[in-house]
N, C-alpha and C. Protein backbone atom coordinates (compact mmCIF):
# COMPACT_ATOMS: atom_id res chain seq x y z
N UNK A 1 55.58 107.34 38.21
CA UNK A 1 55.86 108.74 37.95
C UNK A 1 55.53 109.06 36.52
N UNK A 2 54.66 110.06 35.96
CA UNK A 2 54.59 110.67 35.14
C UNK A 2 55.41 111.81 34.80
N UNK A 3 55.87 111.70 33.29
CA UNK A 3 56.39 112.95 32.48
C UNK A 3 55.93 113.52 31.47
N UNK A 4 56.15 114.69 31.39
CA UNK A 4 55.81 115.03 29.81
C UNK A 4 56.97 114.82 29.12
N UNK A 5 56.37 114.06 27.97
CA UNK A 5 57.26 113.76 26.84
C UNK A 5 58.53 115.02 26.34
N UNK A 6 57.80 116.08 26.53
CA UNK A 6 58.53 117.26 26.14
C UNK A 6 59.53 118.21 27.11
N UNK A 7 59.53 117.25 28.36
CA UNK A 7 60.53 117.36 29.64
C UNK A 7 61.51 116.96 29.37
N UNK A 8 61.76 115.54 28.25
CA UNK A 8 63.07 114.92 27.97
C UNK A 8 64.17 115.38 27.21
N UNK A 9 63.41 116.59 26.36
CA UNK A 9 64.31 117.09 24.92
C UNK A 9 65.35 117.66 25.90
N UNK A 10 66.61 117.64 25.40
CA UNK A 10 67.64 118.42 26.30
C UNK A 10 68.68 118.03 27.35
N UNK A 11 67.53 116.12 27.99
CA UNK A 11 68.14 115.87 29.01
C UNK A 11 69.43 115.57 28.70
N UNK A 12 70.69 115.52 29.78
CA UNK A 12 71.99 114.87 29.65
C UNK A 12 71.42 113.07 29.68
N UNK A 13 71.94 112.53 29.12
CA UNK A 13 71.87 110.53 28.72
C UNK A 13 73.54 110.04 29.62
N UNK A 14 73.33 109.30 31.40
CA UNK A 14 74.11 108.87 31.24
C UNK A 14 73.95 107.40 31.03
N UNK A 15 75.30 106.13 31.64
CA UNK A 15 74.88 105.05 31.83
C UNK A 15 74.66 104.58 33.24
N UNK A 16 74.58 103.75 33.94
CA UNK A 16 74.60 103.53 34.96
C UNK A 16 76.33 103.13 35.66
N UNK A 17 76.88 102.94 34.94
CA UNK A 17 78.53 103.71 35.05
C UNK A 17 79.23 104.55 35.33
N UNK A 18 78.26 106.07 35.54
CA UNK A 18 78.42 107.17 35.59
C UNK A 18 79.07 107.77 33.67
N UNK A 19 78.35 107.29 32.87
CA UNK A 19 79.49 107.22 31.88
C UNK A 19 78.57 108.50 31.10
N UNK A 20 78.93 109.70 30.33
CA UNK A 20 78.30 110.34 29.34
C UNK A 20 77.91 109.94 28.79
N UNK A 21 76.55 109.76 28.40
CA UNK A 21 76.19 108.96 26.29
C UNK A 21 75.96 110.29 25.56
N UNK A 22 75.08 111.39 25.80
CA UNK A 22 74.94 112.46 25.09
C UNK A 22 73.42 113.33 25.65
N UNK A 23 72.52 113.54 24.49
CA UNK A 23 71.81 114.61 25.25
C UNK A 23 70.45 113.90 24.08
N UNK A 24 69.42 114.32 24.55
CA UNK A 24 67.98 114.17 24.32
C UNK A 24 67.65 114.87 23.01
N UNK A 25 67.45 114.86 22.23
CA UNK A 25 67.23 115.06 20.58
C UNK A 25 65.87 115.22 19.97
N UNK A 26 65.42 113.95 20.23
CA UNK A 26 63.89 113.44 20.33
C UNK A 26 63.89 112.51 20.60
N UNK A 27 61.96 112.04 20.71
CA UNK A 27 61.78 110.89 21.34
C UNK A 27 60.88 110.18 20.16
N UNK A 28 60.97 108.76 20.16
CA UNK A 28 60.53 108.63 19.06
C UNK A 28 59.42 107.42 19.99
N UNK A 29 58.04 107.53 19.33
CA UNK A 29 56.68 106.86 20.00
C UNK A 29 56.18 105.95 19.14
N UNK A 30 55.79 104.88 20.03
CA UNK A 30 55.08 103.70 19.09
C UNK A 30 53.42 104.00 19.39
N UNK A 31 52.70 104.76 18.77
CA UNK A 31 51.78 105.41 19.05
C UNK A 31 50.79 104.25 19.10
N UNK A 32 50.67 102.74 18.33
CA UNK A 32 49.86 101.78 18.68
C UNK A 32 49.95 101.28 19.80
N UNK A 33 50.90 101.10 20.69
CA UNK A 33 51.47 100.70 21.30
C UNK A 33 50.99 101.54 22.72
N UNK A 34 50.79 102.71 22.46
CA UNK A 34 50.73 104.41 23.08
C UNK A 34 51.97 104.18 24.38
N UNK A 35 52.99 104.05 23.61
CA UNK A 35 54.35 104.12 24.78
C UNK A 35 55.66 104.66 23.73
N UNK A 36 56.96 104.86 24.80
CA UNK A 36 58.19 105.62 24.24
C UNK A 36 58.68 104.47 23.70
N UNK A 37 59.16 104.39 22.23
CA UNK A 37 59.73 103.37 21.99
C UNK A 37 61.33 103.99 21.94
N UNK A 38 62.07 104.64 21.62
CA UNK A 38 63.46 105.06 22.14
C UNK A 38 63.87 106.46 22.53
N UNK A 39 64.96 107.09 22.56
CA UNK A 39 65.16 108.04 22.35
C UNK A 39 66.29 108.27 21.28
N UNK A 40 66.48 109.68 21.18
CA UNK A 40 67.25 109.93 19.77
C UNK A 40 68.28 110.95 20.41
N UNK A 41 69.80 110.22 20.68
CA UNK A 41 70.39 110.70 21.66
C UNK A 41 71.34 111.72 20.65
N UNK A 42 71.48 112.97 20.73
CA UNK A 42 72.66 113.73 19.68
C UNK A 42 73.63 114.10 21.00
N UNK A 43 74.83 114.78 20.22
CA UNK A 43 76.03 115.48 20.72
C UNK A 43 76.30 114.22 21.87
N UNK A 44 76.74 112.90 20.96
CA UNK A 44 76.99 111.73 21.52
C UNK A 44 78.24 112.28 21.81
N UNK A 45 78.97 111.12 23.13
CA UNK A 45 80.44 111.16 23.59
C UNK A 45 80.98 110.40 22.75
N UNK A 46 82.45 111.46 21.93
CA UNK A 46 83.12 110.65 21.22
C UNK A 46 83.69 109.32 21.64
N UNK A 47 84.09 109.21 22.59
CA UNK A 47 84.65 108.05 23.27
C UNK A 47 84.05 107.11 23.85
N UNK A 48 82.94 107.20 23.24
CA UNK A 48 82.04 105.62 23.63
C UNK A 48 81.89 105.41 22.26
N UNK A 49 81.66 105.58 21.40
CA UNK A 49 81.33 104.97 20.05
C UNK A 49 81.82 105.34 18.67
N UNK A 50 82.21 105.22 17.39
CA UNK A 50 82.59 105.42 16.15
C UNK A 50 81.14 105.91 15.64
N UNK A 51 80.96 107.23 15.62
CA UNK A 51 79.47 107.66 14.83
C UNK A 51 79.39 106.94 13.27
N UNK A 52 80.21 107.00 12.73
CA UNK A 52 80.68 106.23 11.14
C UNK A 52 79.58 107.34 10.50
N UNK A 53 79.32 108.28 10.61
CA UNK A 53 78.75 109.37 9.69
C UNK A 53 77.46 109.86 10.09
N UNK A 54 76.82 109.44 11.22
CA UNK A 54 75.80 109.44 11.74
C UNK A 54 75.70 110.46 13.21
N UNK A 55 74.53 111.55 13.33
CA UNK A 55 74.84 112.22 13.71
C UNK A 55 74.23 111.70 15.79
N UNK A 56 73.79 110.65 15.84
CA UNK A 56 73.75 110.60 17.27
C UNK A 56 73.29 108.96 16.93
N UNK A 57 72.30 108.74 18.08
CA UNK A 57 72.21 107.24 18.03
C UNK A 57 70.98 107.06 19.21
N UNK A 58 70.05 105.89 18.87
CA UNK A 58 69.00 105.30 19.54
C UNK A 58 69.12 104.51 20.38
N UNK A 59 68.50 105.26 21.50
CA UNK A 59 68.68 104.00 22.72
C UNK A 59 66.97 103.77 22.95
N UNK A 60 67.04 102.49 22.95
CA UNK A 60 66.25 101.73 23.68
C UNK A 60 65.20 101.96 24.39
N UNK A 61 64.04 102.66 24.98
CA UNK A 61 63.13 102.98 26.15
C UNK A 61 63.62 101.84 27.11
N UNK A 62 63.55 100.51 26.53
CA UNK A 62 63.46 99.55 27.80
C UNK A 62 64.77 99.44 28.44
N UNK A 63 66.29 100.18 28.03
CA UNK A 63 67.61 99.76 28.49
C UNK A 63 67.24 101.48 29.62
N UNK A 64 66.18 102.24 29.80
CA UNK A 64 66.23 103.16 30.69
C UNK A 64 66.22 102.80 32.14
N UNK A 65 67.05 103.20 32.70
CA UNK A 65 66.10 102.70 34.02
C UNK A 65 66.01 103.50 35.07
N UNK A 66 66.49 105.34 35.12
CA UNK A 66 65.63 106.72 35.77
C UNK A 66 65.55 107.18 35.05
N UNK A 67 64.63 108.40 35.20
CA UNK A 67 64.41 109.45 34.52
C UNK A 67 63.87 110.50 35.49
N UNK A 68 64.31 111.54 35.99
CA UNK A 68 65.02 112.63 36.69
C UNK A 68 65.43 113.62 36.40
N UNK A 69 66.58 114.23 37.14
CA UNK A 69 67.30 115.36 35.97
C UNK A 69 67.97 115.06 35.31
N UNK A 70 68.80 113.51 35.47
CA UNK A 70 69.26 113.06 34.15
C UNK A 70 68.21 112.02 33.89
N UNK A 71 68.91 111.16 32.69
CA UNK A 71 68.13 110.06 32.30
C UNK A 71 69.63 109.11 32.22
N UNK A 72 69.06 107.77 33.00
CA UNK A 72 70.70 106.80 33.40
C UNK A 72 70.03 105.92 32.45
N UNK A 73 70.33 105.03 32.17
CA UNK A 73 70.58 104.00 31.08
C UNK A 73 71.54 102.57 31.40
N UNK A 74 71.18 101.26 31.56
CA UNK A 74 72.34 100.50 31.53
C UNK A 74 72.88 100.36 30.77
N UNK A 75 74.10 100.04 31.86
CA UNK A 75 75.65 99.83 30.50
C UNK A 75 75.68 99.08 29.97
N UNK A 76 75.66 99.16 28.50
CA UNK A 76 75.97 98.14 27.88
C UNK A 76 77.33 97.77 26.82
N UNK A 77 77.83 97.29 27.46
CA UNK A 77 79.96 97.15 26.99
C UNK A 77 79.52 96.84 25.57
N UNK A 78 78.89 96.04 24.99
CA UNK A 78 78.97 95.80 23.38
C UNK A 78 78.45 97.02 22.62
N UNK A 79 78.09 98.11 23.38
CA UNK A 79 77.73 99.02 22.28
C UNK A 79 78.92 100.32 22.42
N UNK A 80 79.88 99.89 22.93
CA UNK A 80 80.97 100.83 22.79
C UNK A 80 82.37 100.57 22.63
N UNK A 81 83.11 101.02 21.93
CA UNK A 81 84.44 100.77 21.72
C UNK A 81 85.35 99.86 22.62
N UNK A 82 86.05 98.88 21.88
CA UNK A 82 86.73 98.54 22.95
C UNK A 82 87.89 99.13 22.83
N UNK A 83 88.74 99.13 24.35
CA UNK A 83 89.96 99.19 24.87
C UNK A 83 91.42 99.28 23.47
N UNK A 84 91.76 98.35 23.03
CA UNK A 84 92.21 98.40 22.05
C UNK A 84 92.32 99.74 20.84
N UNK A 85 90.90 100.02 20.77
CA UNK A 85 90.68 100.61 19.15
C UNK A 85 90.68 102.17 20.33
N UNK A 86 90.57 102.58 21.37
CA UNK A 86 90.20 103.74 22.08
C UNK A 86 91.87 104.34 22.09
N UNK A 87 92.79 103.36 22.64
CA UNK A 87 94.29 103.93 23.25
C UNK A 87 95.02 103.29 22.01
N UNK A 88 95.02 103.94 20.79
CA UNK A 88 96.28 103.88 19.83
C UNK A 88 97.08 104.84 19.72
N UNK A 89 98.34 104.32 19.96
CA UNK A 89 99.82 105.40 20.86
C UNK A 89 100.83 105.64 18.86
């Protein structure tokens, strides 16, 4: 399946979890390469990650695995908060 690159800006980013990551920003290209090397995910879900001052975050091209009306992504547990640091009462 072919896309235009400029189909992605906007998309919702989930995981394969059903989990929010955020929304399509830009895409950033390894033009030697002539392929997507990540995307540039903004208006990330607070509750998957500590931004620490940073306004979204890069995922991977190769952790994609549809692209549709959303774009799913596998989960990956080490890149999000754990349990502990999420529920402080």
């Amino acid at each position: 399946m072919k896309t235009q690159v400029t189909e992605l800006f906007g998309m919702n980013v989930y995981t394969d979890k059903a989990i929010f990551v955020g929304e399509v920003d830009d895409v950033l290209l390894d033009i030697d390469g002539k392929k997507i090397d990540a995307l540039a995910v903004g208006k990330v879900n607070p509750e998957l990650t500590d931004p620490k001052g940073h306004l979204g975050l890069l995922v991977p091209f190769r952790i994609i695995k549809t692209v549709g009306d959303i774009i799913i992504v596998r989960h990956i547990s080490t890149a999000f908060r754990k349990d502990t640091e999420e529920k402080t009462i």
